[in-house]
C-alpha atoms as a PDB file:
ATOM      1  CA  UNK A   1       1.012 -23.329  16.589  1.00  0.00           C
ATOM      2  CA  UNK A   2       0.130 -20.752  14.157  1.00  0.00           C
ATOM      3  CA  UNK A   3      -2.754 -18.538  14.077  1.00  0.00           C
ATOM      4  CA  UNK A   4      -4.177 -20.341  10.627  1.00  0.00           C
ATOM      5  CA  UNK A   5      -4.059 -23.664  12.838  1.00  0.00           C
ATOM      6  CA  UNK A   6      -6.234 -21.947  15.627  1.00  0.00           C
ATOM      7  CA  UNK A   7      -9.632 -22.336  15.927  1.00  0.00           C
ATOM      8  CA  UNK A   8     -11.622 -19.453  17.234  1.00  0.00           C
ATOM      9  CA  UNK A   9     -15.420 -18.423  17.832  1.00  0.00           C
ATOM     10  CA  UNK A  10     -17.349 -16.949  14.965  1.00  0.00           C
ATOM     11  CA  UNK A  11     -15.875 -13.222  13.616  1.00  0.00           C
ATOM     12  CA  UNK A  12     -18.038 -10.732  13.429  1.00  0.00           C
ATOM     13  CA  UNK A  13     -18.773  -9.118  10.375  1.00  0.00           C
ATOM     14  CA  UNK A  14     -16.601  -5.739   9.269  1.00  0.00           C
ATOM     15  CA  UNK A  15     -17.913  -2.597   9.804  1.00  0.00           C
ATOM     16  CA  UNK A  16     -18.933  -0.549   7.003  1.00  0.00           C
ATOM     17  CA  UNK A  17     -16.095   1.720   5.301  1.00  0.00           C
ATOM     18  CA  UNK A  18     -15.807   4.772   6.161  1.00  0.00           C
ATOM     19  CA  UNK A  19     -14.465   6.489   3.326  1.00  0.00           C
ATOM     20  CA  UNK A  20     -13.454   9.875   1.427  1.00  0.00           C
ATOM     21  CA  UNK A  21     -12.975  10.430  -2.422  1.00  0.00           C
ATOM     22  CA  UNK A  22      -9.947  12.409  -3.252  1.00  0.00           C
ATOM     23  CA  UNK A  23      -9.210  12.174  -6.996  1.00  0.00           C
ATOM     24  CA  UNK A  24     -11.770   9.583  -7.645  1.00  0.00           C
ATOM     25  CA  UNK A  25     -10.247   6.898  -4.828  1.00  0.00           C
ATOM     26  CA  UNK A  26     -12.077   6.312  -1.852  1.00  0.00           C
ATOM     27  CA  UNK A  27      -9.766   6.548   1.009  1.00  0.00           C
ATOM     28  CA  UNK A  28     -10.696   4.934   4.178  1.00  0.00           C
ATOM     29  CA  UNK A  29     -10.678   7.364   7.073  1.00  0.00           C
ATOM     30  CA  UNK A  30      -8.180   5.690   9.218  1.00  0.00           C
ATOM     31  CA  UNK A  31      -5.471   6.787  11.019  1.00  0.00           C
ATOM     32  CA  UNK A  32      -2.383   4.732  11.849  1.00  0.00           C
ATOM     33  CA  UNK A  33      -3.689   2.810  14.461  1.00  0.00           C
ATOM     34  CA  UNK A  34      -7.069   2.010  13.329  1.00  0.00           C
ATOM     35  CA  UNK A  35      -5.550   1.085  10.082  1.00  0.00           C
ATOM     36  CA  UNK A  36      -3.648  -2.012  12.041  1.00  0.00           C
ATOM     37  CA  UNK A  37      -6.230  -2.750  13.605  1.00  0.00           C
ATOM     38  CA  UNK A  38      -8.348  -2.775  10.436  1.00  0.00           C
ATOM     39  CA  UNK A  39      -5.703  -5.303   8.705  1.00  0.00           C
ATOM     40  CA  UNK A  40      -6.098  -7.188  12.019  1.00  0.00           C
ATOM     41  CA  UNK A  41      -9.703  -7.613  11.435  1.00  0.00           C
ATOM     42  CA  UNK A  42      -9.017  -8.556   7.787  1.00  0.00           C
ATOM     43  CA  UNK A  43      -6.742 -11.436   8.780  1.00  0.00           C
ATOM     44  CA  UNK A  44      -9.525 -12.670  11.846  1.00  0.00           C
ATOM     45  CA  UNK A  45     -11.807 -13.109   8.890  1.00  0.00           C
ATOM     46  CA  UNK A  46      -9.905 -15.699   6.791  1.00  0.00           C
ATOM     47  CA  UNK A  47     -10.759 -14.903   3.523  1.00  0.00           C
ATOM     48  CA  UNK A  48      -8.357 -13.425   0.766  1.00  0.00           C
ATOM     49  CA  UNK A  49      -8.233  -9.407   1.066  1.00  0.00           C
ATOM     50  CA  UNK A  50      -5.585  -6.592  -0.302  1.00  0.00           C
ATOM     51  CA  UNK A  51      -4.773  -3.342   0.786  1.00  0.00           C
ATOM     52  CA  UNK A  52      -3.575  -0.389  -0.895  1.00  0.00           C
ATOM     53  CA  UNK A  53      -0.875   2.005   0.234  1.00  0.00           C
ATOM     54  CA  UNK A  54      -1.479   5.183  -2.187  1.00  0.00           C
ATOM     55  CA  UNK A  55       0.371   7.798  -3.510  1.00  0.00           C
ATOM     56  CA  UNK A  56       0.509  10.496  -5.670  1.00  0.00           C
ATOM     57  CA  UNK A  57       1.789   7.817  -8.376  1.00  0.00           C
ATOM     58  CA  UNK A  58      -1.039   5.513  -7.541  1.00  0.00           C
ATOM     59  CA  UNK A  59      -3.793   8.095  -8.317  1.00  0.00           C
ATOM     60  CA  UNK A  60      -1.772   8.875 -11.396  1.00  0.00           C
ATOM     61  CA  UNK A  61      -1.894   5.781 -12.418  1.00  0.00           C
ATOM     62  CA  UNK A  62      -6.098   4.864 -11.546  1.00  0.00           C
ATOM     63  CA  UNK A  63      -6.950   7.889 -13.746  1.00  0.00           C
ATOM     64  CA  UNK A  64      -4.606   6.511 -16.776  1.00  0.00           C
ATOM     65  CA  UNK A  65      -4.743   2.675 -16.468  1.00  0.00           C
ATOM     66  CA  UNK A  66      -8.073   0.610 -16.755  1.00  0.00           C
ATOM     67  CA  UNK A  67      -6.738  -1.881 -14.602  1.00  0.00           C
ATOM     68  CA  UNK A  68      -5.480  -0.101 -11.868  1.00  0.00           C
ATOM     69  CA  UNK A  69      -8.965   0.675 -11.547  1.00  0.00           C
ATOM     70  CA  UNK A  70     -10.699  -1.896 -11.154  1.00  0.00           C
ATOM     71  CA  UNK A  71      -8.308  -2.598  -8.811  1.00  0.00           C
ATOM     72  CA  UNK A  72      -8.860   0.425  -6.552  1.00  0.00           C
ATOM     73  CA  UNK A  73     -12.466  -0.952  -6.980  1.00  0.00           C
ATOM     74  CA  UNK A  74     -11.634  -4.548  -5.773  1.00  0.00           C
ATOM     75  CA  UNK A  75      -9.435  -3.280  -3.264  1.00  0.00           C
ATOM     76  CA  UNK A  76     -10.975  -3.991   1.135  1.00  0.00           C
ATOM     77  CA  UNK A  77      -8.864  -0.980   2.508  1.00  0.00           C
ATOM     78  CA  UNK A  78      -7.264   1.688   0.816  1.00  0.00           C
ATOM     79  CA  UNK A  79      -4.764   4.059   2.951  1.00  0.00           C
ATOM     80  CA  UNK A  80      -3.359   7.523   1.749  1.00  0.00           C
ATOM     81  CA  UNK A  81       0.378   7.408   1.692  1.00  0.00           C
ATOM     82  CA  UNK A  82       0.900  10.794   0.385  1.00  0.00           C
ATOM     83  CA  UNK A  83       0.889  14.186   1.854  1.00  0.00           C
ATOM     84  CA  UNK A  84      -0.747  15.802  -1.336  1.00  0.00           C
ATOM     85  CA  UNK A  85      -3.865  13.284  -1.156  1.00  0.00           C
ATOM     86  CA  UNK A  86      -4.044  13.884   2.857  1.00  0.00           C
ATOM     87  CA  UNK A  87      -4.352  17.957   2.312  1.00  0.00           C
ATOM     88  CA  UNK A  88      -6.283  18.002  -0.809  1.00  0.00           C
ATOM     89  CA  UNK A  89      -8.747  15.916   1.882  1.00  0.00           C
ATOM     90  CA  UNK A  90      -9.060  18.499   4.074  1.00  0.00           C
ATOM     91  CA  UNK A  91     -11.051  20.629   1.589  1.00  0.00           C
ATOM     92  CA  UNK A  92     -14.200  18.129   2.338  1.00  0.00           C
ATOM     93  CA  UNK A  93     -16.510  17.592   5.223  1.00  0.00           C
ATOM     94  CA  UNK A  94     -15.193  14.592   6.362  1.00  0.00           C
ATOM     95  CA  UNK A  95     -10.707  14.776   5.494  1.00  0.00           C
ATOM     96  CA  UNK A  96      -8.165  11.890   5.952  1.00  0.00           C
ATOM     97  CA  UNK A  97      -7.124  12.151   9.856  1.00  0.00           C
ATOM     98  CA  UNK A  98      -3.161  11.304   8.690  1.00  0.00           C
ATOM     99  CA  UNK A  99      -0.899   9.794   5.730  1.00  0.00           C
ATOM    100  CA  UNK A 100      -0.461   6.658   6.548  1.00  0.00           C
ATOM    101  CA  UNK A 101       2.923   5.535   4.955  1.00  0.00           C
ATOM    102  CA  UNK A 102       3.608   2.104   4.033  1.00  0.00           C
ATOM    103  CA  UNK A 103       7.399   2.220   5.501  1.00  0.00           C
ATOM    104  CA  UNK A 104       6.135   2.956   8.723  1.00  0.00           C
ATOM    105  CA  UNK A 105       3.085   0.509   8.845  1.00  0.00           C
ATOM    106  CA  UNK A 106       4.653  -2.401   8.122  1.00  0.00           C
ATOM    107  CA  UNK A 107       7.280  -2.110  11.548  1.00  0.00           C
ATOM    108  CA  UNK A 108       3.424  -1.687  13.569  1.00  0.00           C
ATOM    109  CA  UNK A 109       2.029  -4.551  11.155  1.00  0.00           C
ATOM    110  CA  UNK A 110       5.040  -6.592  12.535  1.00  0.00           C
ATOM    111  CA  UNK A 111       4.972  -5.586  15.645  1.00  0.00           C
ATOM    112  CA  UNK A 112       1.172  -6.806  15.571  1.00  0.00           C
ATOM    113  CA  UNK A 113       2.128 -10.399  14.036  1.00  0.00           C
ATOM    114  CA  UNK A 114       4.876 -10.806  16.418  1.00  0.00           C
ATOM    115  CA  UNK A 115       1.923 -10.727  19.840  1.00  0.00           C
ATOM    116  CA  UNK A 116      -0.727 -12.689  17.888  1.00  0.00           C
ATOM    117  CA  UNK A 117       1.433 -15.234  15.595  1.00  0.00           C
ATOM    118  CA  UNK A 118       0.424 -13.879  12.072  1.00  0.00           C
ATOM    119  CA  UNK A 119       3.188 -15.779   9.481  1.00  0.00           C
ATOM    120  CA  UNK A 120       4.280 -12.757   7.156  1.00  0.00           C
ATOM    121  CA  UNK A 121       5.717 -13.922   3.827  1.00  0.00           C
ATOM    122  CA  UNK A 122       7.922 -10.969   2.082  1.00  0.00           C
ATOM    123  CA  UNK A 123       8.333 -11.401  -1.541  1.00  0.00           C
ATOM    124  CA  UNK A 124      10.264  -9.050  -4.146  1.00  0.00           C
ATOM    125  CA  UNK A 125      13.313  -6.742  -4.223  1.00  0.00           C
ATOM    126  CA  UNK A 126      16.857  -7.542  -5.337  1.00  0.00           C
ATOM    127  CA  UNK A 127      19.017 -10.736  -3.895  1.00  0.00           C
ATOM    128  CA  UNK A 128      18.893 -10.989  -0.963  1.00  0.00           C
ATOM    129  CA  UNK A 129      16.723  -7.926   0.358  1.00  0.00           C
ATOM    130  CA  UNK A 130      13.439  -9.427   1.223  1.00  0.00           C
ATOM    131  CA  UNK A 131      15.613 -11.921   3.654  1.00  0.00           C
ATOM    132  CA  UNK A 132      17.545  -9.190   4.995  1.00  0.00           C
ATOM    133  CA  UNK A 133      14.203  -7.220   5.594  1.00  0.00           C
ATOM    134  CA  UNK A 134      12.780 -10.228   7.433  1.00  0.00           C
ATOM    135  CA  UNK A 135      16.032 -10.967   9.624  1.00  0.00           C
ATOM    136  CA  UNK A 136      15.927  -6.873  10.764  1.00  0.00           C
ATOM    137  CA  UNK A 137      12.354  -7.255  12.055  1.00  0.00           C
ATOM    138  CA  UNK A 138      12.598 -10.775  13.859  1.00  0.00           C
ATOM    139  CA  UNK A 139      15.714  -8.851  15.577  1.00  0.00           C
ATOM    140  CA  UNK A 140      13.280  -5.913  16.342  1.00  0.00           C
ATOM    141  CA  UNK A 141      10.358  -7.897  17.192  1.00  0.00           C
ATOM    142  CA  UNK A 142      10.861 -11.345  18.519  1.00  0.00           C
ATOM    143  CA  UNK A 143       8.693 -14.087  17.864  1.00  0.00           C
ATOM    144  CA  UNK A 144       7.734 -12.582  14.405  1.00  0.00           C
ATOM    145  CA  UNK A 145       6.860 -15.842  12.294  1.00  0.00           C
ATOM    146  CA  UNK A 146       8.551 -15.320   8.775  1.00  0.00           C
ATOM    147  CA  UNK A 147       6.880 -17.928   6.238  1.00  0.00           C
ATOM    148  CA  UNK A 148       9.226 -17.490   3.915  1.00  0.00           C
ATOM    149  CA  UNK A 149      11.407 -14.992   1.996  1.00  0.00           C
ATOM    150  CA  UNK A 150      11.780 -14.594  -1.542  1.00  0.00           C
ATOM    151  CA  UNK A 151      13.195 -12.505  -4.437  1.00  0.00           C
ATOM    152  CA  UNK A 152      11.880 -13.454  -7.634  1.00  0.00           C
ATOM    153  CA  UNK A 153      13.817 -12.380 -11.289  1.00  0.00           C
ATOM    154  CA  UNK A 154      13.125  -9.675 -13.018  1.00  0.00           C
ATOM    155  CA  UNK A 155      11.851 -11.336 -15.939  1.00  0.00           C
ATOM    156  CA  UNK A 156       8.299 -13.183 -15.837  1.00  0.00           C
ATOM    157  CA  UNK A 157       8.266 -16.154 -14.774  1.00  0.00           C
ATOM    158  CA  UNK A 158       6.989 -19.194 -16.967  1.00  0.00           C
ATOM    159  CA  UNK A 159       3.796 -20.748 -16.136  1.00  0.00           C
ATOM    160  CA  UNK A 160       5.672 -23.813 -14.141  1.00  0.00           C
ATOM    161  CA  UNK A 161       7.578 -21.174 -11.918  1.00  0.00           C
ATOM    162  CA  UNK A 162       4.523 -19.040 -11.359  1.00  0.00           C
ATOM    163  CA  UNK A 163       2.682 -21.961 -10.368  1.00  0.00           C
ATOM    164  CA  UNK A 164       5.185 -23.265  -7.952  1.00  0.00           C
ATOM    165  CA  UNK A 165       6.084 -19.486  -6.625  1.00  0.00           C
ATOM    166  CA  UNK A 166       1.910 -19.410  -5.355  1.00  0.00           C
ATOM    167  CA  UNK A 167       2.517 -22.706  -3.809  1.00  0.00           C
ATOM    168  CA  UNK A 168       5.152 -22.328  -2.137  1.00  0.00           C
ATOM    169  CA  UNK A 169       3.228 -18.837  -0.120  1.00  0.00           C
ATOM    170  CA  UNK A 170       0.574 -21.178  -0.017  1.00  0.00           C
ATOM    171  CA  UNK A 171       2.436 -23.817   1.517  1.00  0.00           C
ATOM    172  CA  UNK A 172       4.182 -21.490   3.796  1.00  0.00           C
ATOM    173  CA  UNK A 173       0.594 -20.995   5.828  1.00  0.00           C
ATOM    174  CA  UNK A 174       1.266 -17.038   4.975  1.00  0.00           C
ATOM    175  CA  UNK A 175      -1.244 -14.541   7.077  1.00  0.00           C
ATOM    176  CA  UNK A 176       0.141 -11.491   5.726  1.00  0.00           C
ATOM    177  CA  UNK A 177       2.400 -10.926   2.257  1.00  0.00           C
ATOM    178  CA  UNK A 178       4.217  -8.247   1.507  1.00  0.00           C
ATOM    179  CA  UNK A 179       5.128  -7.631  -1.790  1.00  0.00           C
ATOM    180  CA  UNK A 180       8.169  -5.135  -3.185  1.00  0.00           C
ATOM    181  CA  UNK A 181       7.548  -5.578  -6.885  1.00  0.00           C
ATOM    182  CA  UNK A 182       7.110  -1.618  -7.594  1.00  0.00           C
ATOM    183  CA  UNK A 183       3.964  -0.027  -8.866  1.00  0.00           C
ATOM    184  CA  UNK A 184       1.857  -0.499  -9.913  1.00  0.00           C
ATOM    185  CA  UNK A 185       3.783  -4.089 -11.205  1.00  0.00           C
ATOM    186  CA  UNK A 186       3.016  -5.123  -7.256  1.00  0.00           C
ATOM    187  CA  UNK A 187      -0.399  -4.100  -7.004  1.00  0.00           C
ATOM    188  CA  UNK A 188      -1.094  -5.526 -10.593  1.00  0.00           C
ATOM    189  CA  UNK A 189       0.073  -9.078  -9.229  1.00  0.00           C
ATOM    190  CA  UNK A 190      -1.973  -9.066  -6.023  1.00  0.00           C
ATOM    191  CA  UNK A 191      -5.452  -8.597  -7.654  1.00  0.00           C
ATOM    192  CA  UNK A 192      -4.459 -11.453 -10.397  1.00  0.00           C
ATOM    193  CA  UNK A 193      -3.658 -13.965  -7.660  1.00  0.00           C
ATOM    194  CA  UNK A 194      -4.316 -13.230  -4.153  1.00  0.00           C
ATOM    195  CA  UNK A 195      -7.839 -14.976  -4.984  1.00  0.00           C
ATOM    196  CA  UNK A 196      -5.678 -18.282  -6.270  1.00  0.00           C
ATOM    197  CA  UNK A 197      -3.256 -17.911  -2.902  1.00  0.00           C
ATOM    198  CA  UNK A 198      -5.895 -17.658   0.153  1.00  0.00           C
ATOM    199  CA  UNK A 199      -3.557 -15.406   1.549  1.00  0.00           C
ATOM    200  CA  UNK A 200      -5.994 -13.279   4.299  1.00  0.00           C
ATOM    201  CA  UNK A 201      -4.113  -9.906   3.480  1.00  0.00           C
ATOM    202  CA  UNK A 202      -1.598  -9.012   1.040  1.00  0.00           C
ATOM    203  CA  UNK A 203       0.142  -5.146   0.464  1.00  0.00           C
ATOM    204  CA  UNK A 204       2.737  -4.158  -2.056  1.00  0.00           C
ATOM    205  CA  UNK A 205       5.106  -1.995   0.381  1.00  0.00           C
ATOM    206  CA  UNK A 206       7.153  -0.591  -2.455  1.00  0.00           C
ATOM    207  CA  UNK A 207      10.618   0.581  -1.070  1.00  0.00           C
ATOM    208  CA  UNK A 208      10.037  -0.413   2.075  1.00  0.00           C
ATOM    209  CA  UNK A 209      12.171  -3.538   2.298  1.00  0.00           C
ATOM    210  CA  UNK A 210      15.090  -1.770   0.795  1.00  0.00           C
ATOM    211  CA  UNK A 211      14.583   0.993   3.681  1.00  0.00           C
ATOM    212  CA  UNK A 212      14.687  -1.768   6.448  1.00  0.00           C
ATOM    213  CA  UNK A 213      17.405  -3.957   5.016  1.00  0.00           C
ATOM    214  CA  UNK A 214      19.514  -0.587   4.748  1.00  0.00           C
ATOM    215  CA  UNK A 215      20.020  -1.011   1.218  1.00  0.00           C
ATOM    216  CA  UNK A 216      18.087   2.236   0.868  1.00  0.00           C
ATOM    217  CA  UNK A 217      17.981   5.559   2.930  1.00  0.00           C
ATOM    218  CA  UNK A 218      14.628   7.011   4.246  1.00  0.00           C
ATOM    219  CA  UNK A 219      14.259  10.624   4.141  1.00  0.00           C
ATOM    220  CA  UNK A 220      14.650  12.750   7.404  1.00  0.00           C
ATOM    221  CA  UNK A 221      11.826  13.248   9.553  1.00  0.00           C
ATOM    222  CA  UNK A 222      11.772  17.197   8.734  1.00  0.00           C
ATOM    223  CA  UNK A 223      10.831  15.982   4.904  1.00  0.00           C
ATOM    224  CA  UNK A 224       8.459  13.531   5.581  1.00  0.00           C
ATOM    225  CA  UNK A 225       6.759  16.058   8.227  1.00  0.00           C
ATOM    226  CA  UNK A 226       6.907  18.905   5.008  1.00  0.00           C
ATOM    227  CA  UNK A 227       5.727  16.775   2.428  1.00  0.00           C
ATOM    228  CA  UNK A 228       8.937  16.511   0.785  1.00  0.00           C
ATOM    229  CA  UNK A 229      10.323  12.843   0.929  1.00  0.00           C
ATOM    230  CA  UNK A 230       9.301  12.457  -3.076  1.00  0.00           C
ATOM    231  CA  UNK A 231      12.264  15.536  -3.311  1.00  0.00           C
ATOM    232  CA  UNK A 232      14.625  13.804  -0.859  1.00  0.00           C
ATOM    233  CA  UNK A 233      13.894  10.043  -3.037  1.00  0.00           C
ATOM    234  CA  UNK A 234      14.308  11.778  -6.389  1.00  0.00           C
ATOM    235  CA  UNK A 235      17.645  13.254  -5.603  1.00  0.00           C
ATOM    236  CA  UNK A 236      19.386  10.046  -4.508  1.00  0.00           C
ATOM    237  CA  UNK A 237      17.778   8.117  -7.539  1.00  0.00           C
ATOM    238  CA  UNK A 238      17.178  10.652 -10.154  1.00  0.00           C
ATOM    239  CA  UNK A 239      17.877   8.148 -13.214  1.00  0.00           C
ATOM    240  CA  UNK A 240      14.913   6.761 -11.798  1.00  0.00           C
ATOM    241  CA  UNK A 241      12.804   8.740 -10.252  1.00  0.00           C
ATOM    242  CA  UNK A 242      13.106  12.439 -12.059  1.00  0.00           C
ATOM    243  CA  UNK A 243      10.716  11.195 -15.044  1.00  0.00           C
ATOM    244  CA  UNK A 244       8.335   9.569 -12.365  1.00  0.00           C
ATOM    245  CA  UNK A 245       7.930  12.584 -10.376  1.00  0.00           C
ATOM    246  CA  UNK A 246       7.642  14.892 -13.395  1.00  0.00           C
ATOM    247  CA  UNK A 247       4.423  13.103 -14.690  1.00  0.00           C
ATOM    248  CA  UNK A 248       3.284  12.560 -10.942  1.00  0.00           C
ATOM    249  CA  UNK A 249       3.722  16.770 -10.605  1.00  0.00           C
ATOM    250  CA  UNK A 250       1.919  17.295 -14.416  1.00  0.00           C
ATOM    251  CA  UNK A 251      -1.108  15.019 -12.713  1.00  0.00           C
ATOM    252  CA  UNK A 252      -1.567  16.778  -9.834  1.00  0.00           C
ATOM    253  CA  UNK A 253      -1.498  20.325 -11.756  1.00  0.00           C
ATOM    254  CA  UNK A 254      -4.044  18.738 -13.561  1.00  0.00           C
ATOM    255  CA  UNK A 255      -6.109  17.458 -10.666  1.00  0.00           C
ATOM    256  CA  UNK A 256      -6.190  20.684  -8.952  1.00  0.00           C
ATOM    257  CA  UNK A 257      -7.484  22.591 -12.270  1.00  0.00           C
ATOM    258  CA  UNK A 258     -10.088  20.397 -12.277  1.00  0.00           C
ATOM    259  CA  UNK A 259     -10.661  20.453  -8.894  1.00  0.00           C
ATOM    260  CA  UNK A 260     -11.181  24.078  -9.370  1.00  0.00           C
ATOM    261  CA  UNK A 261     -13.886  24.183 -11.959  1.00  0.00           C
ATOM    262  CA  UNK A 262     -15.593  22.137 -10.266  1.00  0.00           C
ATOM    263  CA  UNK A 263     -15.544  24.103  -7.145  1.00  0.00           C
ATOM    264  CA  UNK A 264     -16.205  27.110  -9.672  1.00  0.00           C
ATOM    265  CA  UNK A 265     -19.372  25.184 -11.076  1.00  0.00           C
ATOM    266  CA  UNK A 266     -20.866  24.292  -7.934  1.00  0.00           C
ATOM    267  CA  UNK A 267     -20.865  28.133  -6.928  1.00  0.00           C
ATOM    268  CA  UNK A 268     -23.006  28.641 -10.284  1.00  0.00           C
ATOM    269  CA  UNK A 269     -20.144  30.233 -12.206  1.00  0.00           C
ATOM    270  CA  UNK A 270     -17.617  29.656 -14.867  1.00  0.00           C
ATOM    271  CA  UNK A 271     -14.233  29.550 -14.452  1.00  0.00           C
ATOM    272  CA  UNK A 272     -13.407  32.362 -15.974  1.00  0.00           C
ATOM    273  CA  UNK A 273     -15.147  34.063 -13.117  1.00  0.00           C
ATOM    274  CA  UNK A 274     -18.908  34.779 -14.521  1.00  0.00           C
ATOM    275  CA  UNK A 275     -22.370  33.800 -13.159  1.00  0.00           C
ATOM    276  CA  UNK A 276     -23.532  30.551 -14.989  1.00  0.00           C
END
């Protein structure tokens, strides 16, 4: 029996969000832990939701694109997956307690569906990754319920194989999808259809299938304790990720100039150091 086929008394309502703005985002004050359990809640209510995993690239990206924006807006959780957004925190009242990174949550999100019988769907990558992701966390969690598996073309689909691509996640009684499409391409295709699928919670996990199928390496634990798993990424893929990390360090020069005048302004003076 799944846990869509249960039936269960009535679920109370979510607590309000507890959130901080850091680069005009509101990040929910959640650590690890309460983030699960926040997800968990999510799913209990059975109604579509999405979560955001953001980085330094996603707040790039909400203060260039439109779109992204009004999916930040849309968005029932969004978690800080980046050192930089976790310590520019600390500079308010009320700071992030912890980065919460997306190739870490998703072994505890498994972990969770594996005791209460949430179906997880994985969806994107290359051939044959999202399967090999799913087959490495049924070994490491038994009784994890994989809907289905699927890695879609790197083209867009046609309206016929978009159509039948929904129904099959639909059909697949999916609790939980994660989606590897790459940002914000992944995020961009949860807010257009996870109304449409009736999914309770979907994430885009970005490299996080590749990490767990072992077609990718995770940085060591010293660099992701430092900060520094963007400089441990770009040199094993800098084709790829040199011009991305470029713009993402040009935007947060930026951010922190402005963050500065308008520390400077609320003191009553101008940046250049005199008394307003």
């Amino acid at each position: 029996m799944t846990f869509a086929d249960r039936t269960s008394d009535a679920i109370a309502p979510l607590p309000p969000r507890d959130t901080v703005d850091v680069w005009d985002i509101p990040f929910d004050r959640l650590d690890m832990d309460q983030s699960i359990d926040a997800i968990d809640r999510l799913i209990e209510r059975r109604e579509p939701s999405y979560v955001i995993t953001a980085n330094l690239n996603y707040c790039m990206l909400n203060a260039e694109d439109t779109t992204v924006r009004q999916i930040t807006k849309d968005a029932d959780l969004i978690l800080a997956d980046g050192q930089p957004i976790v310590l520019r925190s600390r500079l308010k009242p009320n700071p992030l307690p912890e980065r919460v990174a997306g190739s870490e949550m998703i072994l505890h999100l498994c972990r969770r569906a594996s005791e209460k019988g949430h179906r997880v769907y994985f969806l994107g990558g290359v051939e044959g990754v999202a399967e090999a992701c799913a087959n490495r966390l049924q070994s490491m969690f038994p009784g994890l319920q994989v809907a289905g598996t699927e890695c879609p073309p790197f083209r867009k689909l046609s309206d016929e194989e978009h159509a039948a691509q929904l129904k099959r996640i639909r059909d697949a009684k999916t609790d939980l999808l994660f989606v590897a499409f790459g940002q914000p391409k992944g995020e961009k295709w949860i807010h257009e259809n996870y109304r449409e699928l009736g999914v309770t919670v979907s994430i885009q996990l970005g490299a996080s299938f590749d990490f767990i199928a072992g077609t990718a390496t995770r940085a060591p634990e010293i660099y992701q304790k430092l900060g520094l798993e963007w400089a441990y990424r770009m040199c094993s893929d800098p084709k790829r990720l040199v011009p991305r990390y470029a713009g993402n360090a040009w935007y947060l020069g930026k951010a922190l100039v402005r963050d500065w005048k308008e520390q400077v302004n609320r003191w009553g003076m101008s940046p250049d150091g005199h008394s307003t």
